[in-house]
C-alpha atoms as a PDB file:
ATOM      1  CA  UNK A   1       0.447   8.754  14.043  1.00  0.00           C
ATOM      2  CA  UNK A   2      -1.091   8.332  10.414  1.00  0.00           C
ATOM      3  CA  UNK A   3      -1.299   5.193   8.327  1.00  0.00           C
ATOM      4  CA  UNK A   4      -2.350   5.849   4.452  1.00  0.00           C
ATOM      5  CA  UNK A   5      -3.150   3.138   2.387  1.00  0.00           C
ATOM      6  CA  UNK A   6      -3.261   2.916  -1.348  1.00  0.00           C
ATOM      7  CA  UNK A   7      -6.547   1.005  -3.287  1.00  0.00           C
ATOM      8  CA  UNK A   8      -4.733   0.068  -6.420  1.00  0.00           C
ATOM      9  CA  UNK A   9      -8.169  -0.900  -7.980  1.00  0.00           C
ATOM     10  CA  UNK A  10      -9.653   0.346 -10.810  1.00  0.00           C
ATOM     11  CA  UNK A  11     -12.913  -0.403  -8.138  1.00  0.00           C
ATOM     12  CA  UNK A  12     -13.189   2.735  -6.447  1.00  0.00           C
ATOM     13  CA  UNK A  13     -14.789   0.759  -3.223  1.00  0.00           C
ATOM     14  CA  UNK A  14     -14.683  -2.606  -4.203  1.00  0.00           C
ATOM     15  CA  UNK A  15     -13.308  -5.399  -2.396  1.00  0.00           C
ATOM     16  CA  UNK A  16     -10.243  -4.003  -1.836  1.00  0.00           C
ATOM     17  CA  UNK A  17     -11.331  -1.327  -0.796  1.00  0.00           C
ATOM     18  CA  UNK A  18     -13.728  -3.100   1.584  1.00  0.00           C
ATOM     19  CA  UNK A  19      -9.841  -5.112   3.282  1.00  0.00           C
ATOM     20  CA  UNK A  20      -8.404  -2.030   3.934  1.00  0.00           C
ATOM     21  CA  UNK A  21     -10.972  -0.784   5.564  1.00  0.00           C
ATOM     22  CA  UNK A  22     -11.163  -3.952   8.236  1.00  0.00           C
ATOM     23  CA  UNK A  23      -7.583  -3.250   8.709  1.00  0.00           C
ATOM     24  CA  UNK A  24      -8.205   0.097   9.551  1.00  0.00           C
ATOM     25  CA  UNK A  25     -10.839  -0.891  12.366  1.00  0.00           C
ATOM     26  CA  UNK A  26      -8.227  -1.409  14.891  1.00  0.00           C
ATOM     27  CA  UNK A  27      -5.521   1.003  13.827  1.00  0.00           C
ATOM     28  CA  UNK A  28      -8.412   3.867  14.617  1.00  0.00           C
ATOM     29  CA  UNK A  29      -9.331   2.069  17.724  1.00  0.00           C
ATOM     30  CA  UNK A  30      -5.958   2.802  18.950  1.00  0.00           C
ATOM     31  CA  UNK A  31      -6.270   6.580  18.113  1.00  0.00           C
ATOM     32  CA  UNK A  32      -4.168   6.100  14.554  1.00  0.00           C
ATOM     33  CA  UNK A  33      -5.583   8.229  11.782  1.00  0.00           C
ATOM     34  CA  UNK A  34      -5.977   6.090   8.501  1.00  0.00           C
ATOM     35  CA  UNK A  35      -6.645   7.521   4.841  1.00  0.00           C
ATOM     36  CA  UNK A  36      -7.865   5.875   2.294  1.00  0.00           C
ATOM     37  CA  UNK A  37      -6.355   7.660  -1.108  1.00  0.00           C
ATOM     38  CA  UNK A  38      -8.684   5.662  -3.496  1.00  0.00           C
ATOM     39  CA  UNK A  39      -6.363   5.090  -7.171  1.00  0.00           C
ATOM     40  CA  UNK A  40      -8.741   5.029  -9.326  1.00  0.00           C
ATOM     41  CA  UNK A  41      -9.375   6.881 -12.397  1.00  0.00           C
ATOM     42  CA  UNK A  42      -6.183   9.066 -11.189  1.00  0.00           C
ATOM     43  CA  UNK A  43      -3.549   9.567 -14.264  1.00  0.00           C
ATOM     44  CA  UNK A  44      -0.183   7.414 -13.797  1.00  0.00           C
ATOM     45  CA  UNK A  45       2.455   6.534 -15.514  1.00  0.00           C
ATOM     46  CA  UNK A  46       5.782   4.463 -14.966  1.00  0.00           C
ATOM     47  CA  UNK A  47       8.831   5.238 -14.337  1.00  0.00           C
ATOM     48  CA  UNK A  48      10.651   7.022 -17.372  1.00  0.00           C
ATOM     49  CA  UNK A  49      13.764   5.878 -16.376  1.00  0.00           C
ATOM     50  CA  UNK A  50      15.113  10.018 -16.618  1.00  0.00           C
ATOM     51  CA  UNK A  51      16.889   9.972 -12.910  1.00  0.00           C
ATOM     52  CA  UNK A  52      15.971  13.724 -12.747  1.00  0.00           C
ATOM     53  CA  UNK A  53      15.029  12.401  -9.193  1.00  0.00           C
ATOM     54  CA  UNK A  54      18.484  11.797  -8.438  1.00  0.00           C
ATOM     55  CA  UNK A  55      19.418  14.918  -9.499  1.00  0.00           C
ATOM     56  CA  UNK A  56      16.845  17.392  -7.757  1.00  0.00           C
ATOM     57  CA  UNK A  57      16.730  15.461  -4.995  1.00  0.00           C
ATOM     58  CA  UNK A  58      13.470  17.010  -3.739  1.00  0.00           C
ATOM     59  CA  UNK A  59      11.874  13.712  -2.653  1.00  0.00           C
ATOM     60  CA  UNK A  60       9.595  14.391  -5.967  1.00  0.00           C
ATOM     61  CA  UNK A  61       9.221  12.508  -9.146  1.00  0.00           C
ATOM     62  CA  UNK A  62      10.510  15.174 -11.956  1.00  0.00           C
ATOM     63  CA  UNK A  63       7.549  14.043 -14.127  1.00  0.00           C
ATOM     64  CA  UNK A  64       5.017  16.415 -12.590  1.00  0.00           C
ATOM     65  CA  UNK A  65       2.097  15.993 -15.486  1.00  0.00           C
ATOM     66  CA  UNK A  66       0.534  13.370 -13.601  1.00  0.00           C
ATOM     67  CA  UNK A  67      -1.331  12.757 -10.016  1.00  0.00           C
ATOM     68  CA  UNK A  68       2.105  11.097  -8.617  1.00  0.00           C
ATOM     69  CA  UNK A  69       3.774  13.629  -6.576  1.00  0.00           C
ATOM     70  CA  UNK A  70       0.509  13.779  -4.542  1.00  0.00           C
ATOM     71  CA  UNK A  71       1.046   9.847  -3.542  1.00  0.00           C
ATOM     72  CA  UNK A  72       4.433  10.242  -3.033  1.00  0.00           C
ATOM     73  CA  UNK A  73       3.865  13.177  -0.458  1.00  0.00           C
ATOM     74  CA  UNK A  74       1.120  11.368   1.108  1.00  0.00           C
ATOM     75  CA  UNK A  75       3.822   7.776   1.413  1.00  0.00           C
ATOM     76  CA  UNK A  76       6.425  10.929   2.745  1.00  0.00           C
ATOM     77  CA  UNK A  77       4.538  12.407   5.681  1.00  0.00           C
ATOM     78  CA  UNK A  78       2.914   8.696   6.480  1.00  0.00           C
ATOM     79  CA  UNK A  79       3.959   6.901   9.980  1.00  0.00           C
ATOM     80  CA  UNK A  80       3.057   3.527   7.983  1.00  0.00           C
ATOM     81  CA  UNK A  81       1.682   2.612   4.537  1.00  0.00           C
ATOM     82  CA  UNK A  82      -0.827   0.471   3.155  1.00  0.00           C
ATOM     83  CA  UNK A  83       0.004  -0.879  -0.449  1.00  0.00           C
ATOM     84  CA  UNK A  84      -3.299  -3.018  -1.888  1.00  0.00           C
ATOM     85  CA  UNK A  85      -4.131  -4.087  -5.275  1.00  0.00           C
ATOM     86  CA  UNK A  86      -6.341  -6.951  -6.206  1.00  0.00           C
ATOM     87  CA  UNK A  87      -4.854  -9.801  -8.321  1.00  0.00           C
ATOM     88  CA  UNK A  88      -4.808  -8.700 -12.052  1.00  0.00           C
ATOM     89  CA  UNK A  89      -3.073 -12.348 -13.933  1.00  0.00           C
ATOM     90  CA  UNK A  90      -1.264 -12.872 -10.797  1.00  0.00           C
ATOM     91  CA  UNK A  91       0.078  -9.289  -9.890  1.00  0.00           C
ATOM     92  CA  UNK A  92      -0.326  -5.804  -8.991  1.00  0.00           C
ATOM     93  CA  UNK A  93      -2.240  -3.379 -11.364  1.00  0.00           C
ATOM     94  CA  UNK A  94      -0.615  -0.978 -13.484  1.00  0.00           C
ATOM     95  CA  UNK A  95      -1.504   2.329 -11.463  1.00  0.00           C
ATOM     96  CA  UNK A  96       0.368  -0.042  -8.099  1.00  0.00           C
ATOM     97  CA  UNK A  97       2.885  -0.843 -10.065  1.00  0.00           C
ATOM     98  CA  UNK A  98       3.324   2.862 -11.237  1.00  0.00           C
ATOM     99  CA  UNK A  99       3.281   3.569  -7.936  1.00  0.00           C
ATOM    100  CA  UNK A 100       6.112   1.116  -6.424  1.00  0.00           C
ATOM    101  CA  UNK A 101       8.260   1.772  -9.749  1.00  0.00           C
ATOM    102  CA  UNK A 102       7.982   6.134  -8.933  1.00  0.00           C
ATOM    103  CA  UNK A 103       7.818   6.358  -5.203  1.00  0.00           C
ATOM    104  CA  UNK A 104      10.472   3.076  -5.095  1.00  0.00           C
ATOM    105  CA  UNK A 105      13.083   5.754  -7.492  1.00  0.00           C
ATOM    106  CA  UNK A 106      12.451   8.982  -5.186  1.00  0.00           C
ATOM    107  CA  UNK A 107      12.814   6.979  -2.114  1.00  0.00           C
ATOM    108  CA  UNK A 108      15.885   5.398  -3.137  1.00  0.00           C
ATOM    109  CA  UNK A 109      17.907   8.499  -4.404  1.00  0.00           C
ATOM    110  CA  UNK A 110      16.655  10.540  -1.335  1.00  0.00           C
ATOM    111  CA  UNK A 111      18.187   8.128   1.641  1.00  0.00           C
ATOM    112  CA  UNK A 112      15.703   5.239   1.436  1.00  0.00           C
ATOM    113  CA  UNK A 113      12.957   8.425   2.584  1.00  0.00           C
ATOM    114  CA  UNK A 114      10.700   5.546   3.665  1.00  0.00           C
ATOM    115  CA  UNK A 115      13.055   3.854   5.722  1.00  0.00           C
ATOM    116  CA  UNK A 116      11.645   2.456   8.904  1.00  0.00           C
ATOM    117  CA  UNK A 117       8.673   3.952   8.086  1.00  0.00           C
ATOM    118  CA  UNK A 118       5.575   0.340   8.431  1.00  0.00           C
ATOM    119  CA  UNK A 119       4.707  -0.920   5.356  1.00  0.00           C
ATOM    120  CA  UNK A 120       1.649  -3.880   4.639  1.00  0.00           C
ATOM    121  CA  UNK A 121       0.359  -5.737   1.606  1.00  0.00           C
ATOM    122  CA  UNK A 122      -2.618  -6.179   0.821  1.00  0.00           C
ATOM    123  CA  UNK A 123      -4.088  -8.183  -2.088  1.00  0.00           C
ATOM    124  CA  UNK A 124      -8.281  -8.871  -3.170  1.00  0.00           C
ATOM    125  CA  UNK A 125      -8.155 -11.464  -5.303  1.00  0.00           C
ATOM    126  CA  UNK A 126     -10.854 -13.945  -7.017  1.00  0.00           C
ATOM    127  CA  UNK A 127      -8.969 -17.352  -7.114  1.00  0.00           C
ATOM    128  CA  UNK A 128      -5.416 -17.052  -7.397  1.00  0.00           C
ATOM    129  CA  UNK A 129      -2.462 -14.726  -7.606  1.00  0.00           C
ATOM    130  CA  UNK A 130      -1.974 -13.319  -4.323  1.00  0.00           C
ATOM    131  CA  UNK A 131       1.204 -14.587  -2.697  1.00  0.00           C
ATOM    132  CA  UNK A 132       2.776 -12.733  -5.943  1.00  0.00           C
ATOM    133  CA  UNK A 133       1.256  -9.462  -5.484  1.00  0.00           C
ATOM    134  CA  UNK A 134       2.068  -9.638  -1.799  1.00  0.00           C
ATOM    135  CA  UNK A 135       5.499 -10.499  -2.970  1.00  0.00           C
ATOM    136  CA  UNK A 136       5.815  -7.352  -5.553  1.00  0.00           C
ATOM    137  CA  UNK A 137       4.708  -5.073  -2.692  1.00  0.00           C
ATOM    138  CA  UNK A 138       6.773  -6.549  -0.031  1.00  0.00           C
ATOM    139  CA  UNK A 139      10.189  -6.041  -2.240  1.00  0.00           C
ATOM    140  CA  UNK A 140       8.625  -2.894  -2.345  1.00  0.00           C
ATOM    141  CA  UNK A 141       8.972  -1.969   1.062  1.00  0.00           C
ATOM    142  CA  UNK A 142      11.856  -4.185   2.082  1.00  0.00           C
ATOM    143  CA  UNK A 143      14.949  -2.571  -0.147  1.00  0.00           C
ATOM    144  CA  UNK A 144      12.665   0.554   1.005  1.00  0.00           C
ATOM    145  CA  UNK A 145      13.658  -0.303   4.689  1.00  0.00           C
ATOM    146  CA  UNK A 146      10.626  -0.473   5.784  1.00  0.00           C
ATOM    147  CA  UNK A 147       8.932  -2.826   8.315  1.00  0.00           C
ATOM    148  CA  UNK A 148       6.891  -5.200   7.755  1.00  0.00           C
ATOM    149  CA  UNK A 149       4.077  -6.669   9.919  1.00  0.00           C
ATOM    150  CA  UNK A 150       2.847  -9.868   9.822  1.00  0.00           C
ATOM    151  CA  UNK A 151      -1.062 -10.649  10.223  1.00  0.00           C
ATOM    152  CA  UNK A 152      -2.781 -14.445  11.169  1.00  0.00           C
ATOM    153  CA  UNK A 153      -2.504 -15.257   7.259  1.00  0.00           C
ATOM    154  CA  UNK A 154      -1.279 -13.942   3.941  1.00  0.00           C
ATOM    155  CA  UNK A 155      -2.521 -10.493   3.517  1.00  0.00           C
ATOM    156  CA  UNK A 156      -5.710 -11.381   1.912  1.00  0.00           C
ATOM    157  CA  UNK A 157      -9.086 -12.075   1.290  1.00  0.00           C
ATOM    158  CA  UNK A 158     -11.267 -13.917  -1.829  1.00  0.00           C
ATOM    159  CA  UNK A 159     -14.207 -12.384  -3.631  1.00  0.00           C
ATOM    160  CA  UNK A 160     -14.805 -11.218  -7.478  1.00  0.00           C
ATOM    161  CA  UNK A 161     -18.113  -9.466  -7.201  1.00  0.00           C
ATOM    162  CA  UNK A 162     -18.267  -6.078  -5.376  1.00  0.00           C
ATOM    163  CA  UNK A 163     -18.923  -6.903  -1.694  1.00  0.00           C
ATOM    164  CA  UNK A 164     -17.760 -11.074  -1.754  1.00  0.00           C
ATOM    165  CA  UNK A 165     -14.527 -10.203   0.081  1.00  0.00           C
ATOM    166  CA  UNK A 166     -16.873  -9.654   3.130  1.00  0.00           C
ATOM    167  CA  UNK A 167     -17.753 -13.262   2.764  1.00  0.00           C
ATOM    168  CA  UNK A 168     -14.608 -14.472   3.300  1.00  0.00           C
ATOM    169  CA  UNK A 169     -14.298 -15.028   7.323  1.00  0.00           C
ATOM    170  CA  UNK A 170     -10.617 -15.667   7.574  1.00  0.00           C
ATOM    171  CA  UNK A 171      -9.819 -12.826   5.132  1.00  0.00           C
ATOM    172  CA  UNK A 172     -11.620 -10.543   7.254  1.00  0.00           C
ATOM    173  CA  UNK A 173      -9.949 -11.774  10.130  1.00  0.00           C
ATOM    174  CA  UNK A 174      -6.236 -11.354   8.612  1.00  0.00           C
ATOM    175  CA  UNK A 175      -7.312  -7.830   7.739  1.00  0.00           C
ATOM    176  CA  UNK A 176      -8.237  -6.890  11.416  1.00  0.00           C
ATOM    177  CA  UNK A 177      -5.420  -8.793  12.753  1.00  0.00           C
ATOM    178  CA  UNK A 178      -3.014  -7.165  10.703  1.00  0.00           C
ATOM    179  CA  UNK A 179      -4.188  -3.695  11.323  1.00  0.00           C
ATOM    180  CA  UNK A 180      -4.042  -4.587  15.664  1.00  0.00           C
ATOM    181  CA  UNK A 181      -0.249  -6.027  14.529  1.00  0.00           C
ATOM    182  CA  UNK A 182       0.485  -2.518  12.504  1.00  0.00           C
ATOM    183  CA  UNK A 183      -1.229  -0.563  15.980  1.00  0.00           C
ATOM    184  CA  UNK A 184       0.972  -2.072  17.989  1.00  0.00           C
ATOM    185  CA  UNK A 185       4.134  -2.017  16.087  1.00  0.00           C
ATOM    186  CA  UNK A 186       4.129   1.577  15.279  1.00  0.00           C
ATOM    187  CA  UNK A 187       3.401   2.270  19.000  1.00  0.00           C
ATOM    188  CA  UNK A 188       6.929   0.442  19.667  1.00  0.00           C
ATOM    189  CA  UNK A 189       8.094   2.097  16.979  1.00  0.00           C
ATOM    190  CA  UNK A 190       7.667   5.569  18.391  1.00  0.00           C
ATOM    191  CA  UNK A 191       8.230   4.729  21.845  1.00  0.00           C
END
């Protein structure tokens, strides 16, 4: 089993970074392989609104000048997927958003190719703006099909700084909760 998670941050390994990596903690303990595909500085655009997708139907975005068809493959041959972004004015960041707009269109016209496949949020964020960038991600995965764990909080953890997320006890806490909760549920999941 394989769980890839996506660091929507312009940070390479900032603080969001730094959450997914907690959650990973006891995903590998269980024997899960994680990935970390790190977002930044990779070329991505929107959706273009073409529907090529829907005609090729090759579980590929037809815009192929761009580093999306690699994402897409890695959400594809994924047991469960990790969507994080920190908080930019209250939601996801552009490259996320890219993301969820592509892979959301190539999923849909292929058979919901994501269905039942796990799906968690996870949000870094300085003050504020969280519950909607969990929100964006989870109707993300839910028309996707996809389950969703729960963890001992929202899906998040505080800091602005590089490193301040680590500070945050109870953030740290939902992060390794929620990647024991993903363990387990893709381990019913299979059996």
């Amino acid at each position: 089993m394989k769980v890839v998670a996506f660091n929507g941050s312009a940070r390479e390994d900032g603080n969001t970074a730094m959450l997914v990596r907690e959650a990973f903690k006891p995903l590998e303990a269980e024997g899960i392989e994680t990935e970390l595909v790190q977002m930044a500085g990779m070329k991505l655009g929107g959706c273009i609104a073409c529907y090529m997708c829907a005609e090729n139907l090759d579980r590929r975005c037809a815009v192929d000048s761009d580093d999306m068809n690699g994402l897409i493959e890695k959400m594809d041959s994924a047991d469960a997927i990790i969507l994080a972004s920190p908080s930019y004015f209250s939601d996801v960041s552009a490259g996320m958003k890219a993301l969820i707009e592509r892979a959301g269109i190539v999923s849909r016209v292929n058979g919901n190719m994501l269905k039942r496949k796990v799906g968690a949020p996870v949000c870094a964020e300085r003050r504020c703006g969280a519950s909607h960038v969990l929100s964006s991600i989870n109707f993300f995965f839910f028309i996707g099909e996809m389950v969703v764990p729960g963890s001992s909080y929202w899906n998040m953890g505080k800091g602005k700084a590089p490193g301040e997320v680590k500070d945050d006890e109870e953030g740290m806490k939902t992060m390794a909760d929620l990647g024991g909760n993903m363990a387990w549920l893709m381990k019913k999941l299979q059996g």
